[in-house]
N, C-alpha and C. Protein backbone atom coordinates (compact mmCIF):
# COMPACT_ATOMS: atom_id res chain seq x y z
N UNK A 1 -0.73 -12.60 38.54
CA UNK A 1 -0.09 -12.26 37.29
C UNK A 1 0.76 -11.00 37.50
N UNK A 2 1.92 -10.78 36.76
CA UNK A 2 2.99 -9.85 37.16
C UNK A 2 2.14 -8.54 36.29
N UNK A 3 2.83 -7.42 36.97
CA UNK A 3 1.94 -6.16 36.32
C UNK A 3 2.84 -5.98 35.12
N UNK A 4 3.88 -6.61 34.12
CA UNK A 4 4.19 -6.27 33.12
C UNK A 4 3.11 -8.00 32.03
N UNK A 5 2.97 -8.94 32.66
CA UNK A 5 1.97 -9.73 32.40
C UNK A 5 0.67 -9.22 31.94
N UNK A 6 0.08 -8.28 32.90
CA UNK A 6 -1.14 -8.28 32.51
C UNK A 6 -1.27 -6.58 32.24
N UNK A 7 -0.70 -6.09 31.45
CA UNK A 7 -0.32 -4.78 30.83
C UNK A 7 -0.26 -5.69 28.98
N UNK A 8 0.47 -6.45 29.15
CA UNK A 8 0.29 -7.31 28.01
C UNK A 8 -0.53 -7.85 27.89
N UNK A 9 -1.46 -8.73 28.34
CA UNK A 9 -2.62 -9.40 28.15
C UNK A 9 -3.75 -8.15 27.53
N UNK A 10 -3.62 -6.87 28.09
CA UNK A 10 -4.73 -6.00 28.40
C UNK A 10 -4.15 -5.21 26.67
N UNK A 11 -3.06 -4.88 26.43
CA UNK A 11 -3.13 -4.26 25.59
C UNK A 11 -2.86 -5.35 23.73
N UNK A 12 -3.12 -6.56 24.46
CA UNK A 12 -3.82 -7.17 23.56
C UNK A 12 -5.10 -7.82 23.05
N UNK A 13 -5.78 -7.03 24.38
CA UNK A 13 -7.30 -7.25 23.80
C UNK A 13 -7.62 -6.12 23.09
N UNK A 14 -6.48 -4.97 23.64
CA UNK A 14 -7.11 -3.47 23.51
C UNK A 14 -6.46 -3.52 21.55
N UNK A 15 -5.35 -4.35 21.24
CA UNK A 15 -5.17 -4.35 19.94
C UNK A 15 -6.08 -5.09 18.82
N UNK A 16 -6.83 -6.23 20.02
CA UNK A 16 -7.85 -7.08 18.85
C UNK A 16 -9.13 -6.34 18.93
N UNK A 17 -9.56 -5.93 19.91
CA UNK A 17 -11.07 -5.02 19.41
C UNK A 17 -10.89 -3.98 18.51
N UNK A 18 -9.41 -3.23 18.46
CA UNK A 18 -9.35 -2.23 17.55
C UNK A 18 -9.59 -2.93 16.21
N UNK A 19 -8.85 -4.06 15.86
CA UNK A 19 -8.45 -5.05 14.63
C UNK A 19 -10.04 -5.40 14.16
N UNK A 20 -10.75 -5.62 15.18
CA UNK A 20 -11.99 -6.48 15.05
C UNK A 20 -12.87 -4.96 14.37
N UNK A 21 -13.02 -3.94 14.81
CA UNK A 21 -13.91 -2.65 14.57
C UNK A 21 -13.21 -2.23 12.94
N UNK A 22 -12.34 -2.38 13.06
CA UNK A 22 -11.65 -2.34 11.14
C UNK A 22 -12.39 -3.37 10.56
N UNK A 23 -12.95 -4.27 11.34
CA UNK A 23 -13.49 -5.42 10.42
C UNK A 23 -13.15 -6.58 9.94
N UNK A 24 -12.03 -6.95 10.99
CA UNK A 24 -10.91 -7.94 10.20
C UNK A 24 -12.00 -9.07 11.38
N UNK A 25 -11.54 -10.49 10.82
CA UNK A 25 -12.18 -11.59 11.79
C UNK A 25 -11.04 -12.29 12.71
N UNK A 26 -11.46 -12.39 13.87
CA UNK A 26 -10.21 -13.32 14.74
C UNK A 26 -10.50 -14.83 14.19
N UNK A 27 -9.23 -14.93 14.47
CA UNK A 27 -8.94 -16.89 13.88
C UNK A 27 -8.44 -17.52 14.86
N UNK A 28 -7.62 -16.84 15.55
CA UNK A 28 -6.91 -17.39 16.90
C UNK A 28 -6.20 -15.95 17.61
N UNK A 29 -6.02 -16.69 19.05
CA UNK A 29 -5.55 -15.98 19.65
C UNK A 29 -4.23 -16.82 20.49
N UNK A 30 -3.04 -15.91 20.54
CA UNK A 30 -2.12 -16.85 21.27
C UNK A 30 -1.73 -17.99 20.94
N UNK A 31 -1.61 -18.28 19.64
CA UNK A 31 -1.55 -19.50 19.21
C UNK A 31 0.06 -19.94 19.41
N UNK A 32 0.21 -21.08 19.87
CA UNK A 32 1.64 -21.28 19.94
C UNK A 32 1.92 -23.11 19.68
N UNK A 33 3.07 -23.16 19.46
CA UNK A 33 3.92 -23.79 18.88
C UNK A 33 5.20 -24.19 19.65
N UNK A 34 6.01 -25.10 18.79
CA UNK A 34 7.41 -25.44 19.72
C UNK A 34 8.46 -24.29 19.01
N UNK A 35 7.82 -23.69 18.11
CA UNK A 35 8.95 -22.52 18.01
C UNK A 35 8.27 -20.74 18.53
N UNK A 36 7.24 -20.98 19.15
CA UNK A 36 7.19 -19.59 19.83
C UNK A 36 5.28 -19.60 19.62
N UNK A 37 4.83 -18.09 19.83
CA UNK A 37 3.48 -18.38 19.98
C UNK A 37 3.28 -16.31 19.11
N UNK A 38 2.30 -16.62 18.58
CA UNK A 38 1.68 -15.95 17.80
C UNK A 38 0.53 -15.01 18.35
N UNK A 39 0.57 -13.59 18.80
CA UNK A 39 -0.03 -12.90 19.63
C UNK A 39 -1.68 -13.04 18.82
N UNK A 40 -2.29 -12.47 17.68
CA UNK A 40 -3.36 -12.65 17.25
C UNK A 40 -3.33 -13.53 15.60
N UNK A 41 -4.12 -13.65 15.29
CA UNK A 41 -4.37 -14.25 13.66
C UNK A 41 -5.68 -14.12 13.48
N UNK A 42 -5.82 -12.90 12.35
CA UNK A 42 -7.02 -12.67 11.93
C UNK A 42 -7.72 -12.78 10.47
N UNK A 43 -8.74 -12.87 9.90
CA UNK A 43 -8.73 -12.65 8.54
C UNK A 43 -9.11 -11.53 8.04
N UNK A 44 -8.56 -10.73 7.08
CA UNK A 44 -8.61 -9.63 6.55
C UNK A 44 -9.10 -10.03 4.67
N UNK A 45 -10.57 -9.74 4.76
CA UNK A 45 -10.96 -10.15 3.00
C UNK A 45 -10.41 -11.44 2.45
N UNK A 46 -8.71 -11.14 1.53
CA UNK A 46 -8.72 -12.92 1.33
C UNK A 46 -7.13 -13.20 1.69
N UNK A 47 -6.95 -12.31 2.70
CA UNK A 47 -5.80 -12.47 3.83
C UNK A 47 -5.63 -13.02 5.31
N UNK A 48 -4.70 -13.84 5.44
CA UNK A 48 -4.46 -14.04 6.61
C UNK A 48 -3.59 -13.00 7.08
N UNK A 49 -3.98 -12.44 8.28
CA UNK A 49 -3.02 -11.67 8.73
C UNK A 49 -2.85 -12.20 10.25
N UNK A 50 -0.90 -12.32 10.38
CA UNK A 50 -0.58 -12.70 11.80
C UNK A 50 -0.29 -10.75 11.89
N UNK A 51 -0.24 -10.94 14.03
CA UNK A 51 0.23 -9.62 13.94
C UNK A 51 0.60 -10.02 15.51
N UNK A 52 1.90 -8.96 15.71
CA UNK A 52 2.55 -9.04 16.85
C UNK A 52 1.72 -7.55 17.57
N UNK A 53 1.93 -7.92 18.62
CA UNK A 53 1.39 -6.94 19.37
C UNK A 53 2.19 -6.24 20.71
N UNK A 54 2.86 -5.00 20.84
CA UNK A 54 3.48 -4.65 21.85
C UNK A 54 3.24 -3.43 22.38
N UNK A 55 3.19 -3.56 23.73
CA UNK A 55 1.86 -2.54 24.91
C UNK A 55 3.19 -2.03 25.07
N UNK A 56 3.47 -0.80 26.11
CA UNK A 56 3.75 -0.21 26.85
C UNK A 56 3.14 1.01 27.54
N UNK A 57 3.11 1.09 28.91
CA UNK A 57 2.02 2.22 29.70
C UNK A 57 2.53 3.46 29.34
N UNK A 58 3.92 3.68 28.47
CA UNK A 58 4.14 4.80 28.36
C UNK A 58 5.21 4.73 27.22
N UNK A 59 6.10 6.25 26.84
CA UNK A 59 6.91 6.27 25.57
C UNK A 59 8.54 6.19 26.12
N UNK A 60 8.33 6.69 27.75
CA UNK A 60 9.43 6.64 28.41
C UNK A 60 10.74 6.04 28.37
N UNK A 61 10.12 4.80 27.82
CA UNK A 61 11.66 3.75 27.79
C UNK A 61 11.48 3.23 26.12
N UNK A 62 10.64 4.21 25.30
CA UNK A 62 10.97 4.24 23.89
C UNK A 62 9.39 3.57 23.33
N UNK A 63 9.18 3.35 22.36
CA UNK A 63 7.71 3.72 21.48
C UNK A 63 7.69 2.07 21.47
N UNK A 64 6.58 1.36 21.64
CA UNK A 64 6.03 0.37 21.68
C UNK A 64 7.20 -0.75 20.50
N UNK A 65 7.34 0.05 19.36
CA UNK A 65 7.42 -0.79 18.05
C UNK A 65 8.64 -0.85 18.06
N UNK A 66 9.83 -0.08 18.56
CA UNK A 66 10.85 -0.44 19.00
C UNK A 66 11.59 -1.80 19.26
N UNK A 67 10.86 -2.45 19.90
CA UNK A 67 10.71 -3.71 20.26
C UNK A 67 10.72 -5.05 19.26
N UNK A 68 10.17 -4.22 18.16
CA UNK A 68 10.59 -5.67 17.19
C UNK A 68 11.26 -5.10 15.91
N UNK A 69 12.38 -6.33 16.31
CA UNK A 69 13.72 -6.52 15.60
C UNK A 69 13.27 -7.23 14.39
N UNK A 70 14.18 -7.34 13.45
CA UNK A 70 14.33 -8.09 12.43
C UNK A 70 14.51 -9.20 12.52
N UNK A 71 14.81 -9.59 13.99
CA UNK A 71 15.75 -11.06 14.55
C UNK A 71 13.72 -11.56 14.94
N UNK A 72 13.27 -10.88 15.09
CA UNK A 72 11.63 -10.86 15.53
C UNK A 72 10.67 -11.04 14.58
N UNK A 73 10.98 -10.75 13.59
CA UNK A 73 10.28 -10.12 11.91
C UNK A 73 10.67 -11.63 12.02
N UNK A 74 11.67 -12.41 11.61
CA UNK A 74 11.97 -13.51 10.99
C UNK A 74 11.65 -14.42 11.75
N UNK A 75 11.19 -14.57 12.96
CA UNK A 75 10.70 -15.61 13.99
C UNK A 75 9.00 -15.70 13.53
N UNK A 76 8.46 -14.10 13.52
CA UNK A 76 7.08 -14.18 13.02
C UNK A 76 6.61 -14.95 11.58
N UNK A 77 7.72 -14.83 11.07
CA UNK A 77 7.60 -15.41 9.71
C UNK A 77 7.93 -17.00 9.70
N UNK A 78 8.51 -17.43 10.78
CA UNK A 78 8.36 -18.57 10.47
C UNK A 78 7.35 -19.24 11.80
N UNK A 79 7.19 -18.27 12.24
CA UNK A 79 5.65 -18.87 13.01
C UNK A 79 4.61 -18.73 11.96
N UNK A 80 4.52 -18.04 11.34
CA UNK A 80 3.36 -17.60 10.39
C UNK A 80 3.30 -19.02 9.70
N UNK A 81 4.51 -19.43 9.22
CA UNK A 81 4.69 -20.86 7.77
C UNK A 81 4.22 -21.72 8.50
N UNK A 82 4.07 -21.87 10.04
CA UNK A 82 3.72 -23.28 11.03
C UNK A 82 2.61 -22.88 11.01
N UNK A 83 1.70 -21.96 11.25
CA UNK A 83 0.44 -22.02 11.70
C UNK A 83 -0.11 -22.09 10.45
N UNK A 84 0.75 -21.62 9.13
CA UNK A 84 -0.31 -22.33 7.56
C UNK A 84 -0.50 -24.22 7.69
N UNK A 85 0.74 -24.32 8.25
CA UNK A 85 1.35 -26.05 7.77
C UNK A 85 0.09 -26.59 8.64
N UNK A 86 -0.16 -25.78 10.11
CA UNK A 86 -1.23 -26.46 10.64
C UNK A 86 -2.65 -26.20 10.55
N UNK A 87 -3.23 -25.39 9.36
CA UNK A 87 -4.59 -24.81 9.03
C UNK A 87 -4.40 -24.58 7.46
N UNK A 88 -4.20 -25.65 6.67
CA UNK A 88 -4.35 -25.57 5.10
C UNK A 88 -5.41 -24.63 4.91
N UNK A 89 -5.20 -23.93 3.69
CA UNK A 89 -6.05 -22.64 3.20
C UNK A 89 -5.52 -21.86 3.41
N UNK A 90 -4.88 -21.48 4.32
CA UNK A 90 -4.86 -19.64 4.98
C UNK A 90 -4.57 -18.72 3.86
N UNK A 91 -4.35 -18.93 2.42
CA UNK A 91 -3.85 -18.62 1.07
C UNK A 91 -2.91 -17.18 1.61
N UNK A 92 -3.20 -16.15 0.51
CA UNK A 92 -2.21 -15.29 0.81
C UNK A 92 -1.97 -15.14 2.76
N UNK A 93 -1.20 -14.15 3.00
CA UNK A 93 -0.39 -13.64 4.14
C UNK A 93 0.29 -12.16 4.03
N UNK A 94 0.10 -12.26 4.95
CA UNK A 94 0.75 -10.64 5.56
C UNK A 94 1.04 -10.67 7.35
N UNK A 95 2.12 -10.02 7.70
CA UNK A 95 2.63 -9.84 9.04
C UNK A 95 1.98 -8.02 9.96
N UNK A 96 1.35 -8.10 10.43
CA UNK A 96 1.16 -7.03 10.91
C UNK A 96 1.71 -6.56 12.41
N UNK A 97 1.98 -5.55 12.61
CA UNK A 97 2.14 -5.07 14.53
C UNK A 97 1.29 -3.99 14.54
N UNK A 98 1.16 -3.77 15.59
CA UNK A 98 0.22 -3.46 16.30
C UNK A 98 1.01 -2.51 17.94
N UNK A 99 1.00 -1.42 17.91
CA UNK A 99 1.46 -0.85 19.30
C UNK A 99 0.39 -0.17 20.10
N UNK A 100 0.79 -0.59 21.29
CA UNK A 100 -0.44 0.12 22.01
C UNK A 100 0.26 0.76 23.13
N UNK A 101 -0.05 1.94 23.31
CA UNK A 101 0.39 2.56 24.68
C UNK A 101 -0.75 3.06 25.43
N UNK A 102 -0.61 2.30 26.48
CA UNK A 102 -2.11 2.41 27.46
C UNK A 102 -1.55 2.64 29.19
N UNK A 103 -1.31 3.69 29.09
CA UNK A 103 -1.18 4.72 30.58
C UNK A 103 -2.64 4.15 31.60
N UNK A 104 -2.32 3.80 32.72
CA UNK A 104 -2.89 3.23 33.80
C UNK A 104 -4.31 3.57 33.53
N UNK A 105 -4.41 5.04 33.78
CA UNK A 105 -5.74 5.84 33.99
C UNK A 105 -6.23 6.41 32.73
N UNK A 106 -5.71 6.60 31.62
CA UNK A 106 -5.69 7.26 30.04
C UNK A 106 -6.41 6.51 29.27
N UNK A 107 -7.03 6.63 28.64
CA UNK A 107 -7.24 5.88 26.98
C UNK A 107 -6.10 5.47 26.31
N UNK A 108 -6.30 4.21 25.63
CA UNK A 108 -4.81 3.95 25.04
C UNK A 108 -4.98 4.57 23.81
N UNK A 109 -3.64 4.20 23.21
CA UNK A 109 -3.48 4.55 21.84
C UNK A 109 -2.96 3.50 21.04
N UNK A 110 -3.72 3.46 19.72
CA UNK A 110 -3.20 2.02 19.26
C UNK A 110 -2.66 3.06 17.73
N UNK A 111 -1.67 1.78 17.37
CA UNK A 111 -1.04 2.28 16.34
C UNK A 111 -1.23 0.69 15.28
N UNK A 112 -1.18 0.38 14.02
CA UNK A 112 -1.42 -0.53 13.44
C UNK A 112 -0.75 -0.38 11.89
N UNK A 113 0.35 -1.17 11.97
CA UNK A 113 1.18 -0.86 11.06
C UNK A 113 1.11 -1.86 10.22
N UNK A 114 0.58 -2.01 8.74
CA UNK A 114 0.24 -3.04 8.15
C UNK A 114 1.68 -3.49 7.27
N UNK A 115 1.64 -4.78 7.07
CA UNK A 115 2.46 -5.43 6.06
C UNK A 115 4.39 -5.33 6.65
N UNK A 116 4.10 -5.56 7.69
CA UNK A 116 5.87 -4.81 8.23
C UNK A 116 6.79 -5.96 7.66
N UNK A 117 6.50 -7.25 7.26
CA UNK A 117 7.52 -7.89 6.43
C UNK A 117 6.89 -8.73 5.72
């Protein structure tokens, strides 16, 4: 696995145990589709919440959340409408991200930004 591969894999477990210790429940992980794939989906009380998730080992080449565009916001959102179409119920919704910056040898840092569209 490429070391920008599994920098991602890692700082999306490091975003669902944070998600999970708030108390929210996992529903899926990685869920994907013919229009893209969905980093976590959890339930939050009587919310579904999707949430994107983006690592970087450092701030160097700019802050994790940087990374998602509006052109990104609107892809999540219509991944979000496919993964209702394919799990009736999911009732309300919300989009969350999630940044993590996790330096090789450091503790990461997670950031968790609720409701971003």
């Amino acid at each position: 696995m490429a070391a920008k591969d599994e920098l991602g894999t890692r700082g999306e477990r490091i975003a669902e145990q944070h998600l999970l210790r708030r108390g929210l429940t996992l529903l899926d992980r990685n869920w994907r589709c013919q229009q893209g794939e969905i980093d976590l989906v959890l339930r939050d009380g009587d919310e579904t919440v999707f949430v994107e998730v983006k690592t970087r080992s450092s701030v160097a080449f700019g802050h994790p959340l940087e990374a998602i565009t509006v052109a990104k916001l609107a892809r999540l959102r219509r991944l979000a409408g496919a993964w209702c179409d394919a799990h009736p119920g999911a009732g309300r919704i919300r989009i969350d991200a999630v940044a993590v910056i996790a330096p090789r040898d450091l503790p990461a840092i997670v950031e968790h930004l609720e409701r971003v569209f």
